[in-house]
PDB file of N, CA and C in Angstrom:
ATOM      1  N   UNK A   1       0.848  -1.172   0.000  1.00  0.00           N
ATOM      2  CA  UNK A   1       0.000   0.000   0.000  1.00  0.00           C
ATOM      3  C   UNK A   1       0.894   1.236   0.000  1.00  0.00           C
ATOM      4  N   UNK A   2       0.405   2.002  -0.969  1.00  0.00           N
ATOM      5  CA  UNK A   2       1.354   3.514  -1.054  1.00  0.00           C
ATOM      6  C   UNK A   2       1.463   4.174   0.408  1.00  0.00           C
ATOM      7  N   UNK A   3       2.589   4.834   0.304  1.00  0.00           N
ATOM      8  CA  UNK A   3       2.504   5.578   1.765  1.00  0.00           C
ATOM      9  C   UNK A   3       3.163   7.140   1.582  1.00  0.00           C
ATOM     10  N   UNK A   4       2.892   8.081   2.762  1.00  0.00           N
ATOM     11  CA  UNK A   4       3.669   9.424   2.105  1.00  0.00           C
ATOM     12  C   UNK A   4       3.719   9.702   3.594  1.00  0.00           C
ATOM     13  N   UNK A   5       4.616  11.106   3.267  1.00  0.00           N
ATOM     14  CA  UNK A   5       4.997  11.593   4.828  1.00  0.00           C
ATOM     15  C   UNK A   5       4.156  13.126   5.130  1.00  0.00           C
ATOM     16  N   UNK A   6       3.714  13.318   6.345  1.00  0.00           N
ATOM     17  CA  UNK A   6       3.378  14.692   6.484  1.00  0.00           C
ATOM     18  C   UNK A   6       4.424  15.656   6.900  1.00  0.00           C
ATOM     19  N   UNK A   7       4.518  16.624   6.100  1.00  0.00           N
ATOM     20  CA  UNK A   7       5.095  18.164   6.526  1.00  0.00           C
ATOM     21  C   UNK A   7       4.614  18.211   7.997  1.00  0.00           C
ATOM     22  N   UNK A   8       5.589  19.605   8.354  1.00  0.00           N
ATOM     23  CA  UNK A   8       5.529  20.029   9.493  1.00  0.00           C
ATOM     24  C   UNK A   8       4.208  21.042   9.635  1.00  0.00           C
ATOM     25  N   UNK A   9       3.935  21.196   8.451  1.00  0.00           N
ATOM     26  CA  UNK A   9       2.313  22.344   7.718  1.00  0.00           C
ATOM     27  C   UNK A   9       1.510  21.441   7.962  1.00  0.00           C
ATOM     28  N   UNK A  10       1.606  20.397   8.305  1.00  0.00           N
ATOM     29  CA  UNK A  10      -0.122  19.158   8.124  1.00  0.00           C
ATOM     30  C   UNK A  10      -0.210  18.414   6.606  1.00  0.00           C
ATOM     31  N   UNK A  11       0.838  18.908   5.780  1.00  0.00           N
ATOM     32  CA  UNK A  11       0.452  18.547   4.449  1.00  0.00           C
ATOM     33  C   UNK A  11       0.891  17.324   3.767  1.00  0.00           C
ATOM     34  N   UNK A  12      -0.034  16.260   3.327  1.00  0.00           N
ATOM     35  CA  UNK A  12       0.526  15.231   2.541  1.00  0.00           C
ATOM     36  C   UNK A  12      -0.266  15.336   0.914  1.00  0.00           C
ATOM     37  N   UNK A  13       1.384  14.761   0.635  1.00  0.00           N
ATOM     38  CA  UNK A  13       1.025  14.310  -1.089  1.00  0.00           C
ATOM     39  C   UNK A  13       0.661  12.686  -0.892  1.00  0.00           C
ATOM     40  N   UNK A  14      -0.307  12.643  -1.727  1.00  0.00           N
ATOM     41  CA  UNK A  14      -1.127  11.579  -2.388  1.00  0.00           C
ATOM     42  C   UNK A  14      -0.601  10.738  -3.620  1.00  0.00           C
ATOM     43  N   UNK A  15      -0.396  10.021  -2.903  1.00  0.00           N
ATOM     44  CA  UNK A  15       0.351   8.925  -4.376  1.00  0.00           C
ATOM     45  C   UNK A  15      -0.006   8.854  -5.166  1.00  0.00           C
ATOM     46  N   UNK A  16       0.997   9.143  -6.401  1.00  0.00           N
ATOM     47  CA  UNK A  16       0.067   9.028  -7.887  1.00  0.00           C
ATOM     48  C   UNK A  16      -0.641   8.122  -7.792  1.00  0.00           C
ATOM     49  N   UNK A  17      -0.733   6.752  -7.236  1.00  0.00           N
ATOM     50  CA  UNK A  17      -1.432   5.387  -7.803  1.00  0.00           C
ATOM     51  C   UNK A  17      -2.673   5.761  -7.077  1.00  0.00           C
ATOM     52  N   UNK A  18      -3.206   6.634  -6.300  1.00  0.00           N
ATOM     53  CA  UNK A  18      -4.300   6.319  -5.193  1.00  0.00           C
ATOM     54  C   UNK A  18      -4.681   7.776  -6.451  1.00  0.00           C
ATOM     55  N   UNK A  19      -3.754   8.915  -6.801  1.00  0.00           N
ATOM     56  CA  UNK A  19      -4.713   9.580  -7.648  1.00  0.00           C
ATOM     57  C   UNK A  19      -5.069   9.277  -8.665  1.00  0.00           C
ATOM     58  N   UNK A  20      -4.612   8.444  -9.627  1.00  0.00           N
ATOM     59  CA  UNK A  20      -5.120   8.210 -10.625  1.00  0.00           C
ATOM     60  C   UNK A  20      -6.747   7.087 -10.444  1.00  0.00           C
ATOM     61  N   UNK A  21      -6.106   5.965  -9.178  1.00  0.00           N
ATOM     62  CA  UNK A  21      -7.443   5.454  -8.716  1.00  0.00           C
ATOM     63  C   UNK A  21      -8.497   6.462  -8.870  1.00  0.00           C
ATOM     64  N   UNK A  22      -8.580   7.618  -7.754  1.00  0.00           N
ATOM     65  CA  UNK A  22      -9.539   8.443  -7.454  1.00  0.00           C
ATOM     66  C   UNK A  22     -10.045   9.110  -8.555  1.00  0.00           C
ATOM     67  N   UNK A  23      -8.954   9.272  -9.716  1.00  0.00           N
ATOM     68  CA  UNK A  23      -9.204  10.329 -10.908  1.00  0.00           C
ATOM     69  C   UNK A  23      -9.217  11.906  -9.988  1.00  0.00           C
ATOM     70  N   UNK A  24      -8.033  12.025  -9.043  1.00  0.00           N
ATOM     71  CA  UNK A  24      -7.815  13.029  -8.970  1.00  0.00           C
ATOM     72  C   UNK A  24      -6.771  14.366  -9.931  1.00  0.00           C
ATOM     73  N   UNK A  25      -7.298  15.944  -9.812  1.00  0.00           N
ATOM     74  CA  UNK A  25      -6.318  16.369 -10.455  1.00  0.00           C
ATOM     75  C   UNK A  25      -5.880  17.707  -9.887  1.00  0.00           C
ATOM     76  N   UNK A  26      -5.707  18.301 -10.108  1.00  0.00           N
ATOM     77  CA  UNK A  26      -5.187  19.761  -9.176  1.00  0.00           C
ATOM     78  C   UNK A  26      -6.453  20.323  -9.162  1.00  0.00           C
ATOM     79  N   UNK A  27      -6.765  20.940  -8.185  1.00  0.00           N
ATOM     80  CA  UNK A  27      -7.574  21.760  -7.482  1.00  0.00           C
ATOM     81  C   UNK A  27      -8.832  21.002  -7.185  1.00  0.00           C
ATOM     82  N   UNK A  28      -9.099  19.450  -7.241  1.00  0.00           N
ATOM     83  CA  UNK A  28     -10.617  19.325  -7.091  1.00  0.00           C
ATOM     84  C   UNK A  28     -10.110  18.586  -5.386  1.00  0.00           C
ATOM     85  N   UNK A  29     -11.427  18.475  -4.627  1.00  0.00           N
ATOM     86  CA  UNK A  29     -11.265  18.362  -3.227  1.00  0.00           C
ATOM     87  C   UNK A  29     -11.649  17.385  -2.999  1.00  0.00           C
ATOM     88  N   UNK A  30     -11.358  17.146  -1.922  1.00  0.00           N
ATOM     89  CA  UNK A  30     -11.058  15.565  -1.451  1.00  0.00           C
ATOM     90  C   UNK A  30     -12.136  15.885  -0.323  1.00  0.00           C
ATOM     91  N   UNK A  31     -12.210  15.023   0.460  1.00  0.00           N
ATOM     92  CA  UNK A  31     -13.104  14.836   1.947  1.00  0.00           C
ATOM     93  C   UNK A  31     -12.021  13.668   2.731  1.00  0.00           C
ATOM     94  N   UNK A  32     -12.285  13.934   4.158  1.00  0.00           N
ATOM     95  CA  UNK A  32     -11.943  13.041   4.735  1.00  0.00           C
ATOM     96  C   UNK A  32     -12.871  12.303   5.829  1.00  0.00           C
ATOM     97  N   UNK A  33     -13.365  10.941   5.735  1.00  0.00           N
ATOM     98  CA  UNK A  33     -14.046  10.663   6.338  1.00  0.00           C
ATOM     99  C   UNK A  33     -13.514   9.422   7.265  1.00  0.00           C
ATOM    100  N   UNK A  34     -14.240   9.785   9.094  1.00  0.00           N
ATOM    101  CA  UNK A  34     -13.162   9.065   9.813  1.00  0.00           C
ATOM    102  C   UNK A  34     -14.878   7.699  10.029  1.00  0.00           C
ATOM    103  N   UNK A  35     -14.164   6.771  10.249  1.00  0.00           N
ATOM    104  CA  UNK A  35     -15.214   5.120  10.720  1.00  0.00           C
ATOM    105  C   UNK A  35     -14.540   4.694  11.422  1.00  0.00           C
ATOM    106  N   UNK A  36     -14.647   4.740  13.061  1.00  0.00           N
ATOM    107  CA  UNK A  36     -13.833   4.060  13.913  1.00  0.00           C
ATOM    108  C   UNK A  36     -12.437   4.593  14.196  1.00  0.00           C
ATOM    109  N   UNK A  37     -11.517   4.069  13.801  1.00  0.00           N
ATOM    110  CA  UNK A  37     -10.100   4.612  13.839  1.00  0.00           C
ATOM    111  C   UNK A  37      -9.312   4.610  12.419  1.00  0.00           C
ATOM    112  N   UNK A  38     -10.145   4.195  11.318  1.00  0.00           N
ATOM    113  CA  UNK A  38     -10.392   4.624  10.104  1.00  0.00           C
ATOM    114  C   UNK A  38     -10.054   5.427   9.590  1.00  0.00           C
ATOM    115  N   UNK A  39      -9.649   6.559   8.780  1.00  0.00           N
ATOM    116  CA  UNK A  39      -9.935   7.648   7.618  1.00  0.00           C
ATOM    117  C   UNK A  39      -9.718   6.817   6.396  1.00  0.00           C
ATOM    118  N   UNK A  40     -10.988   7.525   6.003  1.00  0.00           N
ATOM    119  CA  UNK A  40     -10.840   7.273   4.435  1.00  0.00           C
ATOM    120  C   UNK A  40     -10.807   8.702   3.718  1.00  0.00           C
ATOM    121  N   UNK A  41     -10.163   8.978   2.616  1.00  0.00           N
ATOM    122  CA  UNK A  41     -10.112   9.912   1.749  1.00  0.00           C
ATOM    123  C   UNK A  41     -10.595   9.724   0.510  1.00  0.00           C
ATOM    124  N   UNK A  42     -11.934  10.353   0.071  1.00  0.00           N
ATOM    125  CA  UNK A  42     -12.347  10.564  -0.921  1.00  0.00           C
ATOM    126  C   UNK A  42     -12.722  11.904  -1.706  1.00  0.00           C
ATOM    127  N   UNK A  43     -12.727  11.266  -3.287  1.00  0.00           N
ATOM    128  CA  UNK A  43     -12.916  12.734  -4.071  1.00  0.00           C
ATOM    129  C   UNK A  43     -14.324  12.793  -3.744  1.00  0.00           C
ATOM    130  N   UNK A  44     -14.400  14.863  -3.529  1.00  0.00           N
ATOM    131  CA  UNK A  44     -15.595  15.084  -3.331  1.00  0.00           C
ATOM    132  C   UNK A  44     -16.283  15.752  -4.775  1.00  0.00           C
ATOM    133  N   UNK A  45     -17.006  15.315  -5.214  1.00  0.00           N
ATOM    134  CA  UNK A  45     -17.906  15.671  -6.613  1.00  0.00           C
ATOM    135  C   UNK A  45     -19.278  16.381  -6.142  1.00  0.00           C
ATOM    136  N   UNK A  46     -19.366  17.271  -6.532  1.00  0.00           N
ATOM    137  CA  UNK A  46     -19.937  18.468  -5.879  1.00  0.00           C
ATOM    138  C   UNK A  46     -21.198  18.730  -7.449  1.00  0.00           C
ATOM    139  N   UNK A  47     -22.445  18.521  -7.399  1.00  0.00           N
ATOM    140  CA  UNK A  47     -22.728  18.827  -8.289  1.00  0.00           C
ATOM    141  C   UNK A  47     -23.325  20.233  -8.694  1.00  0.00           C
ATOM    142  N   UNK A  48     -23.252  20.812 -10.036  1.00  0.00           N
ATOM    143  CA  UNK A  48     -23.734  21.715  -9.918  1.00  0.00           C
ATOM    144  C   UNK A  48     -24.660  22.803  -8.999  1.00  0.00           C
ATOM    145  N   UNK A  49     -25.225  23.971  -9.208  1.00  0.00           N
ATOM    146  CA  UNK A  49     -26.426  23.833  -8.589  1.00  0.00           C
ATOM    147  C   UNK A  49     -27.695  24.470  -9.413  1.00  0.00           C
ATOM    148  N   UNK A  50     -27.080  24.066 -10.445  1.00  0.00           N
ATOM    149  CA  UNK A  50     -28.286  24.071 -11.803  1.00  0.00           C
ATOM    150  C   UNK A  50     -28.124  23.239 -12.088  1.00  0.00           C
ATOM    151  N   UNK A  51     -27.567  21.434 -11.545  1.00  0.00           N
ATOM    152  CA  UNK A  51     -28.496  20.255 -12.335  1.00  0.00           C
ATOM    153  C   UNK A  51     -29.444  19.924 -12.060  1.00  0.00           C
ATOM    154  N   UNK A  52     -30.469  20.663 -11.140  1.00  0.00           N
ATOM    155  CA  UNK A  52     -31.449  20.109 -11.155  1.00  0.00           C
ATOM    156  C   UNK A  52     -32.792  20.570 -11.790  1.00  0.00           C
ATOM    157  N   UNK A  53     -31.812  22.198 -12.696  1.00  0.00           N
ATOM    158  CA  UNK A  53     -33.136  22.349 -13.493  1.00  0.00           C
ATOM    159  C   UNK A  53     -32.903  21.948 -14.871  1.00  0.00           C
ATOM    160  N   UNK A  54     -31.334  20.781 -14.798  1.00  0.00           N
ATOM    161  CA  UNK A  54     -31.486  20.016 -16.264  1.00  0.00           C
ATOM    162  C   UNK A  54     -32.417  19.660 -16.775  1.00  0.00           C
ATOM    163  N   UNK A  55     -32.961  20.002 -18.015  1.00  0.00           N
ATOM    164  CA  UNK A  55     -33.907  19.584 -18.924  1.00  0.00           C
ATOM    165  C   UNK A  55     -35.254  19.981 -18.717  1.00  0.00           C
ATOM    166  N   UNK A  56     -35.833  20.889 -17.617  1.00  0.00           N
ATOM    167  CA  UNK A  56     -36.569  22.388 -17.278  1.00  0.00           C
ATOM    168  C   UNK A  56     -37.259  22.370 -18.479  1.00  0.00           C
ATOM    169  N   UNK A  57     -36.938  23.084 -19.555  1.00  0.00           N
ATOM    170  CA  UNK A  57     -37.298  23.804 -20.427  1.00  0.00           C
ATOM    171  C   UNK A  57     -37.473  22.869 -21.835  1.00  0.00           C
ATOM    172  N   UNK A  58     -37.037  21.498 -21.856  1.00  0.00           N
ATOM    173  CA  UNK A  58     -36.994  20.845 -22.871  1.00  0.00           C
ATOM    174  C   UNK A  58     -38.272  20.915 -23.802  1.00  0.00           C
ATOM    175  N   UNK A  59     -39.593  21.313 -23.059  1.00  0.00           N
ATOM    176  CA  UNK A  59     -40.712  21.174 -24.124  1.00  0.00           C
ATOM    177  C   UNK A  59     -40.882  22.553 -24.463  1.00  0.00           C
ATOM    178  N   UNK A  60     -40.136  23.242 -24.335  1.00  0.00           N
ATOM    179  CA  UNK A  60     -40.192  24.736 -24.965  1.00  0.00           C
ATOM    180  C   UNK A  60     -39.416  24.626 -26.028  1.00  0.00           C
ATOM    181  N   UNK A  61     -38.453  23.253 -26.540  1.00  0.00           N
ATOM    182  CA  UNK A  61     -37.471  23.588 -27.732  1.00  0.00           C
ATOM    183  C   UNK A  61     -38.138  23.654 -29.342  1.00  0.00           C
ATOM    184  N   UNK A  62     -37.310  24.273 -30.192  1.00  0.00           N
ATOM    185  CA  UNK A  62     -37.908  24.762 -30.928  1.00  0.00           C
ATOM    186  C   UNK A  62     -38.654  26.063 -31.306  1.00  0.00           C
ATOM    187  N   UNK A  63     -39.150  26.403 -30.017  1.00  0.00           N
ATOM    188  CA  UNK A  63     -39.804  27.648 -30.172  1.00  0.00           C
ATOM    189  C   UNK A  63     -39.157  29.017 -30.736  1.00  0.00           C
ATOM    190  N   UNK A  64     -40.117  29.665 -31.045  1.00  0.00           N
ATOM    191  CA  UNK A  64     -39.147  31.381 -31.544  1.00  0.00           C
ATOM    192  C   UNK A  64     -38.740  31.697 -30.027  1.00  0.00           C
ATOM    193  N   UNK A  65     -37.774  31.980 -29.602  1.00  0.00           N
ATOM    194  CA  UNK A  65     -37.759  33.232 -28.648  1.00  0.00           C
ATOM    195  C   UNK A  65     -38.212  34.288 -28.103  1.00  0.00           C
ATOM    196  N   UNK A  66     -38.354  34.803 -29.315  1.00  0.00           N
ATOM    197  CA  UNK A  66     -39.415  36.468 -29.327  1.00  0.00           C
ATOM    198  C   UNK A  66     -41.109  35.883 -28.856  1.00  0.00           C
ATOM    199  N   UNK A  67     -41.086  34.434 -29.620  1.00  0.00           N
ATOM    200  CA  UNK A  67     -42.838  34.173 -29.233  1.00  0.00           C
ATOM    201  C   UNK A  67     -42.806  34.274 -27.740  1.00  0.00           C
ATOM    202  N   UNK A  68     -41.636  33.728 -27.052  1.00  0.00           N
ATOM    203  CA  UNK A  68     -41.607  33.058 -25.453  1.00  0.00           C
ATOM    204  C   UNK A  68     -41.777  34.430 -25.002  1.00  0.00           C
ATOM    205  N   UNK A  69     -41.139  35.314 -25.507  1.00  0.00           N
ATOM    206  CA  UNK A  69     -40.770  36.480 -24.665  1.00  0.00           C
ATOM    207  C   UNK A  69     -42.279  37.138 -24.633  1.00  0.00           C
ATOM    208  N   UNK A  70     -42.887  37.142 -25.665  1.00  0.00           N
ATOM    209  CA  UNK A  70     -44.307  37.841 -25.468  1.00  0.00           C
ATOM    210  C   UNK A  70     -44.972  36.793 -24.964  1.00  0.00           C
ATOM    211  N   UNK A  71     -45.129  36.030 -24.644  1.00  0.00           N
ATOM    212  CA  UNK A  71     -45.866  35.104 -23.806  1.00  0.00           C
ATOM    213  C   UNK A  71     -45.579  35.371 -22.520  1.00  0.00           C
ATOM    214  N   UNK A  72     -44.281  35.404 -22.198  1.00  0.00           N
ATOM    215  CA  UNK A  72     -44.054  35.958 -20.465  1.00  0.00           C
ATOM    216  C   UNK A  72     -44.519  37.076 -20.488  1.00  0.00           C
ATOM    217  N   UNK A  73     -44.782  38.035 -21.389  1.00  0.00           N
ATOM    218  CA  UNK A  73     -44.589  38.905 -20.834  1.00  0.00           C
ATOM    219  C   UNK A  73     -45.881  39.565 -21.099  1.00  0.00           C
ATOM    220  N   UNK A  74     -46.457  38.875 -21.449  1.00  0.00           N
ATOM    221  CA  UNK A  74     -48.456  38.799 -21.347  1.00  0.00           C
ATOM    222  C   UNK A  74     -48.580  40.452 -22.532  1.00  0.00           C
ATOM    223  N   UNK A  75     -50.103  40.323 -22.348  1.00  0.00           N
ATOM    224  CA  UNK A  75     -50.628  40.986 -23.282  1.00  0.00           C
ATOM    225  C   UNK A  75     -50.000  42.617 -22.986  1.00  0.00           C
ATOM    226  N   UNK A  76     -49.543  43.286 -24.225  1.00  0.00           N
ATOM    227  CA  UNK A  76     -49.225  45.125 -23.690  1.00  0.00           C
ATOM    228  C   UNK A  76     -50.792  45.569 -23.431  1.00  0.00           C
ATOM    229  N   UNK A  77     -50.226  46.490 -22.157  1.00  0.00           N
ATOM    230  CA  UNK A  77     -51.253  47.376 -21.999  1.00  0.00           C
ATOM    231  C   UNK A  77     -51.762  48.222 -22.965  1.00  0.00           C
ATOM    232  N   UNK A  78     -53.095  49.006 -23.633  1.00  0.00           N
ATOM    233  CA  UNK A  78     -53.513  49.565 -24.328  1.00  0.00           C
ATOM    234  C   UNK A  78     -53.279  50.953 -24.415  1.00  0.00           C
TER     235      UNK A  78
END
């Protein structure tokens, strides 16, 4: 099993073999999670926070734009 040393900062490098496992790469974040006397280190994948209005609008495709826009924006006043 890979092993590394900590700095006097708290800081360890991560063995290439455990990053490429993880599909880690510079700047994405890890978590550390402790079970017992445990840590495990995993990548944290953070999802958007607009996937959940993926595909929202899908039965509007096709449309003109300009139609949508006068539709929101209801009848002009007289």
């Amino acid at each position: 099993m890979p092993a590394s040393r900590m700095t006097i900062k708290g800081q360890v490098t991560i063995p290439k073999e455990i990053r490429e496992r993880l599909d880690l790469h510079p700047g994405d974040q890890v978590e550390f999670l402790q079970e017992d006397n445990v840590i495990r280190v995993c990548k944290r994948v953070e999802t958007s926070p607009f996937a959940r209005y993926r595909g929202y609008l899908r039965a509007l495709a096709g449309q003109d734009p300009d139609d949508l826009l006068d539709q929101l924006r209801g009848e002009p006043d007289p």
